[in-house]
Protein backbone atom coordinates (compact mmCIF):
# COMPACT_ATOMS: atom_id res chain seq x y z
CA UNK A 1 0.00 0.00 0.00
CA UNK A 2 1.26 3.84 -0.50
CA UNK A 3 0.24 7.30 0.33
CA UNK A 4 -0.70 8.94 -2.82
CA UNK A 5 -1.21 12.73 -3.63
CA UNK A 6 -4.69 13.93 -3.30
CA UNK A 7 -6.60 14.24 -6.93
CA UNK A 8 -4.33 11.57 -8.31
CA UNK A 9 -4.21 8.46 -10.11
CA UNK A 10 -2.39 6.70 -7.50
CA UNK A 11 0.52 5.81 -10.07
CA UNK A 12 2.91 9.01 -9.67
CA UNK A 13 6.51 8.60 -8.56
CA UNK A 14 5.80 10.58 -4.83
CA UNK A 15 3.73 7.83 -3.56
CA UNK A 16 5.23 6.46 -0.34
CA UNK A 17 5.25 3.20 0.14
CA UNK A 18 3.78 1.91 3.71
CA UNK A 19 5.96 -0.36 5.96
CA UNK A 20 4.21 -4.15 4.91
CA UNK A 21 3.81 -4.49 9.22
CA UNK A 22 1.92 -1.50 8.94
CA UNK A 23 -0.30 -2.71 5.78
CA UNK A 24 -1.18 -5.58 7.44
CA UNK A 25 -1.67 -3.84 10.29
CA UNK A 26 -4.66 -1.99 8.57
CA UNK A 27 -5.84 -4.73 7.17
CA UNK A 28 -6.36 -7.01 9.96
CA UNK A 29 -8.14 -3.68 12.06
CA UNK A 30 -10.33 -3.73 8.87
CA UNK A 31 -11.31 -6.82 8.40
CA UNK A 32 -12.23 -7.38 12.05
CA UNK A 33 -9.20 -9.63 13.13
CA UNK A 34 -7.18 -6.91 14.71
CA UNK A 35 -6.91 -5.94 18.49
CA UNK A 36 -6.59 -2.63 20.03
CA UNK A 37 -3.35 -2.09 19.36
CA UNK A 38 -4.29 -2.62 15.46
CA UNK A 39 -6.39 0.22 15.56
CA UNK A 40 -4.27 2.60 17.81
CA UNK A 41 -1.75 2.39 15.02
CA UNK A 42 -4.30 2.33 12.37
CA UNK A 43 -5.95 5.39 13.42
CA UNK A 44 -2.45 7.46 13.66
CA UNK A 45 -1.68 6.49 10.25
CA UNK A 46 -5.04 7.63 8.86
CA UNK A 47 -4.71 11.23 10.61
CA UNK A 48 -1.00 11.45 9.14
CA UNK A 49 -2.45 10.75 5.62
CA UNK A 50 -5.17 13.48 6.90
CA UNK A 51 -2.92 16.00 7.60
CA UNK A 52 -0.77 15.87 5.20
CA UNK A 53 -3.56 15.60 2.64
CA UNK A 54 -2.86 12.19 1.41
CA UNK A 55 -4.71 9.07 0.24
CA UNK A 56 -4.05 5.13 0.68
CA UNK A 57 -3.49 3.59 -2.38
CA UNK A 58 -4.44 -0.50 -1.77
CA UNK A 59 -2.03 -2.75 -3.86
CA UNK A 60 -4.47 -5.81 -4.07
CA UNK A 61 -3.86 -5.53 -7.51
CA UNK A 62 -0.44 -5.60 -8.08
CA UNK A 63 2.44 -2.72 -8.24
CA UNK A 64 1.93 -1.73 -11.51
CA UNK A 65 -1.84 -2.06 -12.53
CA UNK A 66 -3.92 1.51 -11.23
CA UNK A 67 -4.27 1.16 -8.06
CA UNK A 68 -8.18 1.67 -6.09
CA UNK A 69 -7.76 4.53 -3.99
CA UNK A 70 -9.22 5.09 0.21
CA UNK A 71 -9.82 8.31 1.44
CA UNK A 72 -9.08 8.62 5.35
CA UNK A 73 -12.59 10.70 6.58
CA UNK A 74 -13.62 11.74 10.22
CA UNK A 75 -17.38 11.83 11.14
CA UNK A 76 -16.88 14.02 13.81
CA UNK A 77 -20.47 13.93 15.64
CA UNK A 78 -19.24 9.59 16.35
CA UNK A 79 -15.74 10.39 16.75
CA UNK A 80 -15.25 7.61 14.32
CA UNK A 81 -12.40 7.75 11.62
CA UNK A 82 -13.20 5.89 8.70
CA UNK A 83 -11.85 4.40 4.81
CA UNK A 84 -14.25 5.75 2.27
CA UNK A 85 -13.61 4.07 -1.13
CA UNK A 86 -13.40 6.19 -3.96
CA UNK A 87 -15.67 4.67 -6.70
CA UNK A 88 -17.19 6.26 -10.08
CA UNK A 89 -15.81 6.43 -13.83
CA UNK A 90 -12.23 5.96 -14.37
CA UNK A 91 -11.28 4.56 -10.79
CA UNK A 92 -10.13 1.09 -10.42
CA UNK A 93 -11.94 -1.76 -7.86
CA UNK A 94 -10.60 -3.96 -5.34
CA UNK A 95 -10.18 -7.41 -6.08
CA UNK A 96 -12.99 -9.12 -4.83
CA UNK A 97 -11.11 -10.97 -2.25
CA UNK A 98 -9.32 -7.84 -0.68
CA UNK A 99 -10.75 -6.91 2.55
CA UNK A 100 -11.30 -3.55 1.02
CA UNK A 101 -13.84 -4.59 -1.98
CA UNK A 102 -17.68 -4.02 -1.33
CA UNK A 103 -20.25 -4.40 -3.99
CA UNK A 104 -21.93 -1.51 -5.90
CA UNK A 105 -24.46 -0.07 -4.08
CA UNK A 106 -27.79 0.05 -5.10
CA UNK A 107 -29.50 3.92 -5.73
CA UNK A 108 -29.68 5.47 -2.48
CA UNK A 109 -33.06 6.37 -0.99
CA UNK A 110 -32.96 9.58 0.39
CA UNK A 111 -35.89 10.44 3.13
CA UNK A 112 -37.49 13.55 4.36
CA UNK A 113 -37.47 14.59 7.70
CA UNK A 114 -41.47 14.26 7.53
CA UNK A 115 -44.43 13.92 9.66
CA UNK A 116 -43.86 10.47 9.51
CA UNK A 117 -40.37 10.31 10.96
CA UNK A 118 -41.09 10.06 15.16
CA UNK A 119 -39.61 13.10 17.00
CA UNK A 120 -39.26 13.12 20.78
CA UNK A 121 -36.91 16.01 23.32
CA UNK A 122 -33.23 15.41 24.00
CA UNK A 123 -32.94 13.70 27.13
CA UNK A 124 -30.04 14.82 29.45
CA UNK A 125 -27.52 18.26 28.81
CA UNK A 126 -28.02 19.96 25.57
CA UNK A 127 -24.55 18.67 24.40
CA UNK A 128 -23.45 17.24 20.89
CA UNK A 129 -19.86 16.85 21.53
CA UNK A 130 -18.54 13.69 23.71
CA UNK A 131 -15.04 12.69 25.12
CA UNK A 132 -15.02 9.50 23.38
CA UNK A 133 -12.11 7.78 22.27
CA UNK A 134 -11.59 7.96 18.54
CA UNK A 135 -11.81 4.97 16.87
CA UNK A 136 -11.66 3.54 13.26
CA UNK A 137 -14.49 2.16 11.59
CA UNK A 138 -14.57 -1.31 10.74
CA UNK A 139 -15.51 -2.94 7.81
CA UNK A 140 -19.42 -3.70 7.53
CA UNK A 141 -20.42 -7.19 8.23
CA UNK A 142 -22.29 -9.15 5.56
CA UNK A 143 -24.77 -10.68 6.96
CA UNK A 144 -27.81 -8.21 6.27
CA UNK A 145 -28.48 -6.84 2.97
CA UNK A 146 -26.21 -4.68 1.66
CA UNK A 147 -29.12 -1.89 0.44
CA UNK A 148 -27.07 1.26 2.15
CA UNK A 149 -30.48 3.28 2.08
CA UNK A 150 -30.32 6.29 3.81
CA UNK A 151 -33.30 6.21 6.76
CA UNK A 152 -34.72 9.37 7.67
CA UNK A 153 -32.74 9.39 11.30
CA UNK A 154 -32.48 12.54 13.48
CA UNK A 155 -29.33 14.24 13.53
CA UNK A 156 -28.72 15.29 17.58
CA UNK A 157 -27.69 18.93 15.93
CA UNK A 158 -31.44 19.07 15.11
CA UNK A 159 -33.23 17.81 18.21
CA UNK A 160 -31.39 20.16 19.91
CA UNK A 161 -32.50 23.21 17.75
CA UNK A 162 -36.25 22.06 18.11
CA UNK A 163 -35.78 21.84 21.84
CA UNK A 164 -34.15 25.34 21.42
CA UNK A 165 -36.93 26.38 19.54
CA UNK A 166 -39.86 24.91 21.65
CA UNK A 167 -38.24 26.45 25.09
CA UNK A 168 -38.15 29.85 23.27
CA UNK A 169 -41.95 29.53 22.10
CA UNK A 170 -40.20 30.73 18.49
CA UNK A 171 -42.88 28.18 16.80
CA UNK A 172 -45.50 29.70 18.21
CA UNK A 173 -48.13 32.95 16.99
CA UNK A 174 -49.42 34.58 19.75
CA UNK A 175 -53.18 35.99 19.23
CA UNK A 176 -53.47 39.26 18.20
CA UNK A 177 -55.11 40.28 21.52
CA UNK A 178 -52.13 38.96 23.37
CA UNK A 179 -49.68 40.99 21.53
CA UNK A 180 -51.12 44.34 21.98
CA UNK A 181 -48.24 46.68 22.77
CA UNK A 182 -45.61 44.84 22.27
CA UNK A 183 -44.27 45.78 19.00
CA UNK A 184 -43.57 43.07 15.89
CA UNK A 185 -41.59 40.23 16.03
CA UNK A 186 -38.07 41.12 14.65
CA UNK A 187 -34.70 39.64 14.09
CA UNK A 188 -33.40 40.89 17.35
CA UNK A 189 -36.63 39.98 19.42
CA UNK A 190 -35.92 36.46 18.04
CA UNK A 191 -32.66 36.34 18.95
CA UNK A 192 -33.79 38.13 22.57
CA UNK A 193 -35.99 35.55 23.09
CA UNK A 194 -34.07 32.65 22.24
CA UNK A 195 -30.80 33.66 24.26
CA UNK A 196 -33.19 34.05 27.35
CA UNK A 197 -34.53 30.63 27.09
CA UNK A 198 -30.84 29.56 26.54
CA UNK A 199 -30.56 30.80 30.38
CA UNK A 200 -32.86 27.99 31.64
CA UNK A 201 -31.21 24.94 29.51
CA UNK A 202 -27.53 23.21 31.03
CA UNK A 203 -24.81 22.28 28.47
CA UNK A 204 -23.00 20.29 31.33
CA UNK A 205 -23.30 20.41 34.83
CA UNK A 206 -22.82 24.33 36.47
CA UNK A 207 -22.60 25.38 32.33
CA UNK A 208 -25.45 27.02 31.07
CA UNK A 209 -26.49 27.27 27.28
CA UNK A 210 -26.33 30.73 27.66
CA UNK A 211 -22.49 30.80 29.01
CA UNK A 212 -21.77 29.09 25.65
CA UNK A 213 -24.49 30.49 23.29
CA UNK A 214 -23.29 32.89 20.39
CA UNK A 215 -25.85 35.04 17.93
CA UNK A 216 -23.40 37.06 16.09
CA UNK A 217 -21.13 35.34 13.04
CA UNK A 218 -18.59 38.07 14.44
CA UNK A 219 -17.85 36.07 17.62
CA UNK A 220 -16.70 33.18 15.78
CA UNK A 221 -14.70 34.96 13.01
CA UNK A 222 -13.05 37.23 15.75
CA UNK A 223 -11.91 34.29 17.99
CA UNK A 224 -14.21 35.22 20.50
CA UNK A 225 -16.11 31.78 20.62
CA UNK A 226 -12.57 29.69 20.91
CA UNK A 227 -11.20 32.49 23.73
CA UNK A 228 -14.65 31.73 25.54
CA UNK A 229 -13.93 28.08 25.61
CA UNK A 230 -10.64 28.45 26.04
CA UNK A 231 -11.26 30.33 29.56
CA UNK A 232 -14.03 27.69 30.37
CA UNK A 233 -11.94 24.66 29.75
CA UNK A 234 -10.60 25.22 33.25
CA UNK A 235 -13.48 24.06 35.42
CA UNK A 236 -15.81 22.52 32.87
CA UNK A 237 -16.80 19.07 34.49
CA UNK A 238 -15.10 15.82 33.77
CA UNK A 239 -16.44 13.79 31.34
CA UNK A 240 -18.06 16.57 29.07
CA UNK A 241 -16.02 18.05 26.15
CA UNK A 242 -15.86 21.94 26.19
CA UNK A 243 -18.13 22.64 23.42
CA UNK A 244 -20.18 26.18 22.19
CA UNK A 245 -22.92 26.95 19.73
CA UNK A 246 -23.47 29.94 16.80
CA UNK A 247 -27.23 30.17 16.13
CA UNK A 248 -26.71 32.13 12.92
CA UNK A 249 -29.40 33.61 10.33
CA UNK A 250 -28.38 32.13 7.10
CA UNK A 251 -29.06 32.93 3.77
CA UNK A 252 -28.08 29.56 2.01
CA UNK A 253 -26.26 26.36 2.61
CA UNK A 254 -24.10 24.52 0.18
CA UNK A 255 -22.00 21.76 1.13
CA UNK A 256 -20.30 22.74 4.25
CA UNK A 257 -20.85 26.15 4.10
CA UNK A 258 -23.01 28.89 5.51
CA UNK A 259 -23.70 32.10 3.86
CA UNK A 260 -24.85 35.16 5.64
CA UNK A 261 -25.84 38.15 5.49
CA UNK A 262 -23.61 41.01 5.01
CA UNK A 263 -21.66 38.46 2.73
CA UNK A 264 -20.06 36.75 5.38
CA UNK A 265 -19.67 32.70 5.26
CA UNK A 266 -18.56 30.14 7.64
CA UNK A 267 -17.71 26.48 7.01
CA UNK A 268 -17.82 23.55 9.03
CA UNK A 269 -15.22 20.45 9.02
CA UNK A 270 -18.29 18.29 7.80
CA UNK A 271 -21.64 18.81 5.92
CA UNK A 272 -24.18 20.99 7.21
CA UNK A 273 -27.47 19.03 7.41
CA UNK A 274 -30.65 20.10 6.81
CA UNK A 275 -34.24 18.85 5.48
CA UNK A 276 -33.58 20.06 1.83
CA UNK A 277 -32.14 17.54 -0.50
CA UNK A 278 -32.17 17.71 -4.02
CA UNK A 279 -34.91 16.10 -5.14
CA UNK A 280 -37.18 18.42 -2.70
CA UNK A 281 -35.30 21.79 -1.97
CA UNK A 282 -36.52 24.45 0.52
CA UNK A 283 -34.98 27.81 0.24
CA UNK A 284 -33.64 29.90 2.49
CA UNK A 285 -33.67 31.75 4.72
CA UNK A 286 -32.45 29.35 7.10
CA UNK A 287 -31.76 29.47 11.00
CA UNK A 288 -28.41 26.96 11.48
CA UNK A 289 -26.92 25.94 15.25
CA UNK A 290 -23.24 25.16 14.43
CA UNK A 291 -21.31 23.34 17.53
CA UNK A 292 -17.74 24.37 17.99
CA UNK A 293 -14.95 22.04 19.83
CA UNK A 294 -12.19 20.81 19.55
CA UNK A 295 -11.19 19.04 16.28
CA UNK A 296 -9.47 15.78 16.74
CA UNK A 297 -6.70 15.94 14.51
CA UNK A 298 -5.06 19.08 15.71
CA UNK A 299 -6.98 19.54 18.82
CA UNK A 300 -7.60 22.79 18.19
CA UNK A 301 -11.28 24.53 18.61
CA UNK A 302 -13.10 24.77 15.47
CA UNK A 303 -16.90 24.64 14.00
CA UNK A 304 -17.16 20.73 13.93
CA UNK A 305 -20.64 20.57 12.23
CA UNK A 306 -23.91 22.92 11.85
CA UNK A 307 -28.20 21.84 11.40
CA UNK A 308 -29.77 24.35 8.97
CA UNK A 309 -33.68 24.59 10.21
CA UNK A 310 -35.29 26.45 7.25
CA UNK A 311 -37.56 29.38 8.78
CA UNK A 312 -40.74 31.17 7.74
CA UNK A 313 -38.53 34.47 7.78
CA UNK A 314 -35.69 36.40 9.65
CA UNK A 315 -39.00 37.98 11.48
CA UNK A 316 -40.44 35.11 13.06
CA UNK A 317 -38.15 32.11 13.44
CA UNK A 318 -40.61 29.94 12.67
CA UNK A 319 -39.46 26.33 11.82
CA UNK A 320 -41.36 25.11 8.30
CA UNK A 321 -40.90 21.97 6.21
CA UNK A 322 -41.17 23.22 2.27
CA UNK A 323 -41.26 26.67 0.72
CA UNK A 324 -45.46 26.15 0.51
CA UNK A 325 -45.26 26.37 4.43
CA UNK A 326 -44.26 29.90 4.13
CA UNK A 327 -47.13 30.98 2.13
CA UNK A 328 -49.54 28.78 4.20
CA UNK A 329 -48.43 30.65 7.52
CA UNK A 330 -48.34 33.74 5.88
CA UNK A 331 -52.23 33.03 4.47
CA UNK A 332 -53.27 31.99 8.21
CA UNK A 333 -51.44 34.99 9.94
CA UNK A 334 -53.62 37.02 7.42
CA UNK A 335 -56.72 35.52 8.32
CA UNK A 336 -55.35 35.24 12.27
CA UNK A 337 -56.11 39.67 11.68
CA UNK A 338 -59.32 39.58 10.34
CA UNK A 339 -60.82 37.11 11.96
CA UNK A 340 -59.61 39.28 15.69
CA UNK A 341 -61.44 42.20 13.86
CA UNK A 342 -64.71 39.76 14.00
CA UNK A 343 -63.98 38.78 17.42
CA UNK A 344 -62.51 35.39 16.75
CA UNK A 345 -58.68 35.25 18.02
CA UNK A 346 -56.42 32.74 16.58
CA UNK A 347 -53.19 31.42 18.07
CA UNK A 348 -51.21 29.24 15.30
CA UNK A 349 -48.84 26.43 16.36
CA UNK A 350 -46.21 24.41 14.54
CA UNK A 351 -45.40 20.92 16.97
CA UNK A 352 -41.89 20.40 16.97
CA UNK A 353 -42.26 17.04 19.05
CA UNK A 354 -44.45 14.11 18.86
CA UNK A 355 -47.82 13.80 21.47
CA UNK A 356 -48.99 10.73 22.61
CA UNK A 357 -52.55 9.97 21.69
CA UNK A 358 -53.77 6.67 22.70
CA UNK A 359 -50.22 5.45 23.43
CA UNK A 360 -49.40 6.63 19.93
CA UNK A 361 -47.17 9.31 18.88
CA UNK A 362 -48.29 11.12 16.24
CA UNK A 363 -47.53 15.44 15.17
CA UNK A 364 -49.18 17.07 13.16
CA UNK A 365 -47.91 20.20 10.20
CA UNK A 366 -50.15 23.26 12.43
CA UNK A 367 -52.79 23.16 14.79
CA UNK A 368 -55.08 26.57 14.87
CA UNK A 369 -56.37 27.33 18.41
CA UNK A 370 -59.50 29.49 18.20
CA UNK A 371 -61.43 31.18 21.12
CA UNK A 372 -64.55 33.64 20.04
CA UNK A 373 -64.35 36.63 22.66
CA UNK A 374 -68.07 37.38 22.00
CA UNK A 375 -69.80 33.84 23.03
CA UNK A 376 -66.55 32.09 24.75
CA UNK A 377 -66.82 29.02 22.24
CA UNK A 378 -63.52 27.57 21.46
CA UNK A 379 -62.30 25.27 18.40
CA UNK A 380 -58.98 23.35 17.35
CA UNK A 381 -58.13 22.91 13.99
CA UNK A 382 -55.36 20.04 13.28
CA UNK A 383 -53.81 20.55 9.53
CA UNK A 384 -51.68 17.26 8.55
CA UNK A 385 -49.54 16.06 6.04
CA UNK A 386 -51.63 12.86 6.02
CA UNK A 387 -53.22 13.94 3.01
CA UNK A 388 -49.79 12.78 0.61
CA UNK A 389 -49.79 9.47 -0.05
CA UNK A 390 -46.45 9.18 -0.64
CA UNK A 391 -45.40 9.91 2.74
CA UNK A 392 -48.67 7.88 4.12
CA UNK A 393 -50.88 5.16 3.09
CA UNK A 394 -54.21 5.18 3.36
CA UNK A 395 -54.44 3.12 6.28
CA UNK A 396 -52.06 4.90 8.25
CA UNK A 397 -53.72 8.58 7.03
CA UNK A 398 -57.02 6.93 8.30
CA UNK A 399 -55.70 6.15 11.74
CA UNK A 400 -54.11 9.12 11.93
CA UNK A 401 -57.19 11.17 11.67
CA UNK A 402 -58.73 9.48 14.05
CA UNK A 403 -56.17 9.98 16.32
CA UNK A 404 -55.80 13.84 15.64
CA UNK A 405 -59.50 14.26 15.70
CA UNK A 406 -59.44 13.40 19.18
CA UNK A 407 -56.95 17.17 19.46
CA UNK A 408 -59.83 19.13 17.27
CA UNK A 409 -61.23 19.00 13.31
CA UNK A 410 -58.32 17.22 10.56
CA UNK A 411 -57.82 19.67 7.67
CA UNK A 412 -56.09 17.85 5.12
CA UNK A 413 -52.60 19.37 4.09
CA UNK A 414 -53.30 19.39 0.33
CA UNK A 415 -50.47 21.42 -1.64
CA UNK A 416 -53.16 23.91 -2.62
CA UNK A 417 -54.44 24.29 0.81
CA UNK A 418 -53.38 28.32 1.12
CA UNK A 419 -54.61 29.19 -2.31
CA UNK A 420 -58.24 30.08 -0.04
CA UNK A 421 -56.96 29.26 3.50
CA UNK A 422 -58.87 32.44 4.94
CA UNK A 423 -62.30 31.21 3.00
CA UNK A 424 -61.05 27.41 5.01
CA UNK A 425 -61.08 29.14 8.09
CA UNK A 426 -63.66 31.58 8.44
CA UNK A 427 -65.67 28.12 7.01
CA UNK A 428 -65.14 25.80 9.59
CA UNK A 429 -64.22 27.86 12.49
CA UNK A 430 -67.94 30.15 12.18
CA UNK A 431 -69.66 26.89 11.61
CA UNK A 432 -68.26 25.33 14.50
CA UNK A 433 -68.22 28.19 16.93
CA UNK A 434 -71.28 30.58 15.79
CA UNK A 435 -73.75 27.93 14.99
CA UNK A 436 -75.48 26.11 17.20
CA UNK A 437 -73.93 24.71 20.37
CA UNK A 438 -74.50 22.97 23.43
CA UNK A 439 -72.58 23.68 26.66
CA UNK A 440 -71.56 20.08 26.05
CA UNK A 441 -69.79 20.66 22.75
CA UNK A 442 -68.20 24.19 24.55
CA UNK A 443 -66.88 21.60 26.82
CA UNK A 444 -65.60 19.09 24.44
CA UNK A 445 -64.09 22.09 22.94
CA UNK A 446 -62.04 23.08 26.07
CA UNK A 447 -60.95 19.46 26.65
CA UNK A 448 -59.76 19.48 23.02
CA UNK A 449 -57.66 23.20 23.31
CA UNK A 450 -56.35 21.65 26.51
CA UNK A 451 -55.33 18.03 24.67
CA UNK A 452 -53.47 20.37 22.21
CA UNK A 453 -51.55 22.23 23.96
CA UNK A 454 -49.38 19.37 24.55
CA UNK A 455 -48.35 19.42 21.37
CA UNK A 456 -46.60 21.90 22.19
CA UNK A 457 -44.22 21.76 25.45
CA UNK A 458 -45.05 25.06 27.19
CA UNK A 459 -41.66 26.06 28.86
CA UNK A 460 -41.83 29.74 29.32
């Protein structure tokens, strides 16, 4: 085996060849046969080809034939080093008996972070970074099917910002009677808002969120962020790694990056993850929480990796799930004003976590909390993504109907739902509430407000 130049063909006279005790060595780590001290070695060669921007030519196929080509990576959230085989037009394979070879993967199947996917708080510190031990991955065993599909799994990065989010009430529109007074949501309310809520949330033991929590794209470009750690790493508590966040406004993502406003961009040492993918993109503006600590093959403090929440705007941070959610809330805060001209106040909610309904968790897109000031009759409406059969069949859209008209009345999330969504409203929520009640229904009414407000965890 040899360390090759980057962006080569593996076959230029400056590859170094690799002791054959350290070869094997590799090897034996990869192939599951090697013990500890396999890997400590294995891992220090794979940050020395890191650092010195190298890759590991494997000679399964001879000394003179093109050789396939590894690329030492880091997936820095596991602490996990690990090979990644460079495949595609023009590269040569392993020999099928070299530890190294895997078959061609079939088309990956990328999922949505959708109503479907079950979402449930953080337990423990609001922490992302661990003091594991770094290790090097091993190679995949073979006896499940080799389909490599990509599952719609939550990133931690992201649980964290909806817990974030859900402790600062940022996914939340008041009723117009409750704001009287107090001026429109802005960039630096939302920011207010969310570093105050940061106050009541623990990083690690005696380290609040706030201690470590950063709003301005200035504090990391300046060194402030590392000097804060840096004067924290003192007395932060034993077994924790020293670790800060940027909650940045961000214009776009791309790869790694995050652009800002004012022109400014900051990358990450690994891709910044977020609910757009190619074959469904939602546009910016975006509302990213980037964790900074220390990077493990320097050990120096940098930003180790970032979740981009898309946002209805830089006004309200409100968390959203395709560009046709921002016109949706934008149609219901419309109606939310005239309907509190008609006496009818409206309080709009999008769950960030899952409720438990008969033992079964289920969250819906928005729930629409009514109350009529003039005859004290309240309503719940429950919109839901149930209506796409792609992302539900029509079993599971049936039972989850049921389940969500237990909360208030199911609205079907078609994709043309806010060409009329104030006509939709006034609709339901007059019929409901102006018609003709019994104190009975009033009360089912309460008991349904009150079932759906734990949708949403009320930490303020």
């Amino acid at each position: 085996m040899w360390l090759v130049d980057r962006h080569g063909s593996g076959q230029e006279k400056s590859r170094i060849a690799l002791p054959s005790a350290l070869s094997e060595t590799l090897r034996s780590w990869y192939d599951g046969t090697g013990n500890d001290a396999d890997e400590d070695a294995s891992i220090v060669l794979v940050q020395q080809a890191r650092r010195n921007a190298k890759w590991i030519a494997c000679s399964c196929l001879g000394d003179n034939a093109r050789p396939p080509l590894l690329t030492p990576a880091f997936l820095a959230i596991a602490d996990t080093y690990y090979l990644r085989r460079l495949t595609g037009k023009g590269r040569a394979n392993h020999r099928t008996d070299c530890p190294y070879f895997r078959e061609q993967a079939p088309p990956r199947i990328r999922e949505r972070l959708t109503s479907a996917t079950h979402r449930n708080p953080a337990d423990g510190y609001f922490e992302v970074l661990k003091p594991i031990p770094e290790h090097l991955a091993q190679a995949p065993t073979y006896t499940t099917p080799d389909d490599r599909t990509r599952g719609a799994s939550i990133p931690r990065l992201a649980r964290l910002m909806w817990e974030l989010l859900a402790t600062s009430r940022r996914n939340i529109i008041l009723p117009v009677s409750a704001t009287k007074g107090q001026g429109r949501r802005s960039i630096a309310h939302e920011f207010a808002t969310i570093r105050e809520a940061a106050r009541r949330i623990s990083v690690a033991p005696q380290i609040r969120l706030a201690d470590v929590l950063f709003t301005h794209p200035d504090s990391f470009l300046e060194g402030k962020v590392f000097g804060r750690l840096r004067a924290l790493e003192r007395r932060w508590p034993g077994g924790h790694a020293p670790q800060a966040f940027l909650l940045l406004y961000t214009r776009a993502i791309r790869g790694n990056a995050l652009f800002l406003a004012g022109g400014k961009t900051i990358t990450t040492t690994s891709r910044v993850i977020s609910p757009s993918t190619r074959a469904s993109p939602i546009h910016g503006p975006f509302l990213s929480l980037v964790v900074v600590g220390k990077h493990p093959d320097d050990h120096a403090y940098t930003a180790i990796g970032a979740y981009a929440e898309p946002i209805h705007s830089g006004m309200r941070f409100i968390p959203i799930r395709s560009d046709q959610d921002r016109i949706l809330i934008r149609g219901i805060d419309d109606a939310r004003w005239k309907m509190h001209r008609q006496g009818i106040n409206l309080q709009i909610t999008v769950p960030l976590f899952d409720a438990l309904i008969e033992n079964e968790q289920v969250r819906p897109k928005l729930v629409v909390d009514a109350f009529d000031q003039h005859s004290g009759e309240m309503a719940t409406l429950v919109f839901d993504d149930a209506g796409n059969d792609e992302v539900f069949g029509a079993d599971e859209r049936t039972r989850r109907h049921a389940l969500l008209g237990k909360v208030g009345r199911v609205v079907p999330a078609t994709p043309d739902l806010h060409d009329d969504i104030t006509g939709i409203l006034e609709e339901m929520l007059f019929n409901e509430m102006r018609g003709e009640k019994s104190s009975t229904a009033t009360k089912e009414a309460q008991r349904r407000s009150d079932f759906a407000s734990g949708l949403q965890p009320d930490t303020a």
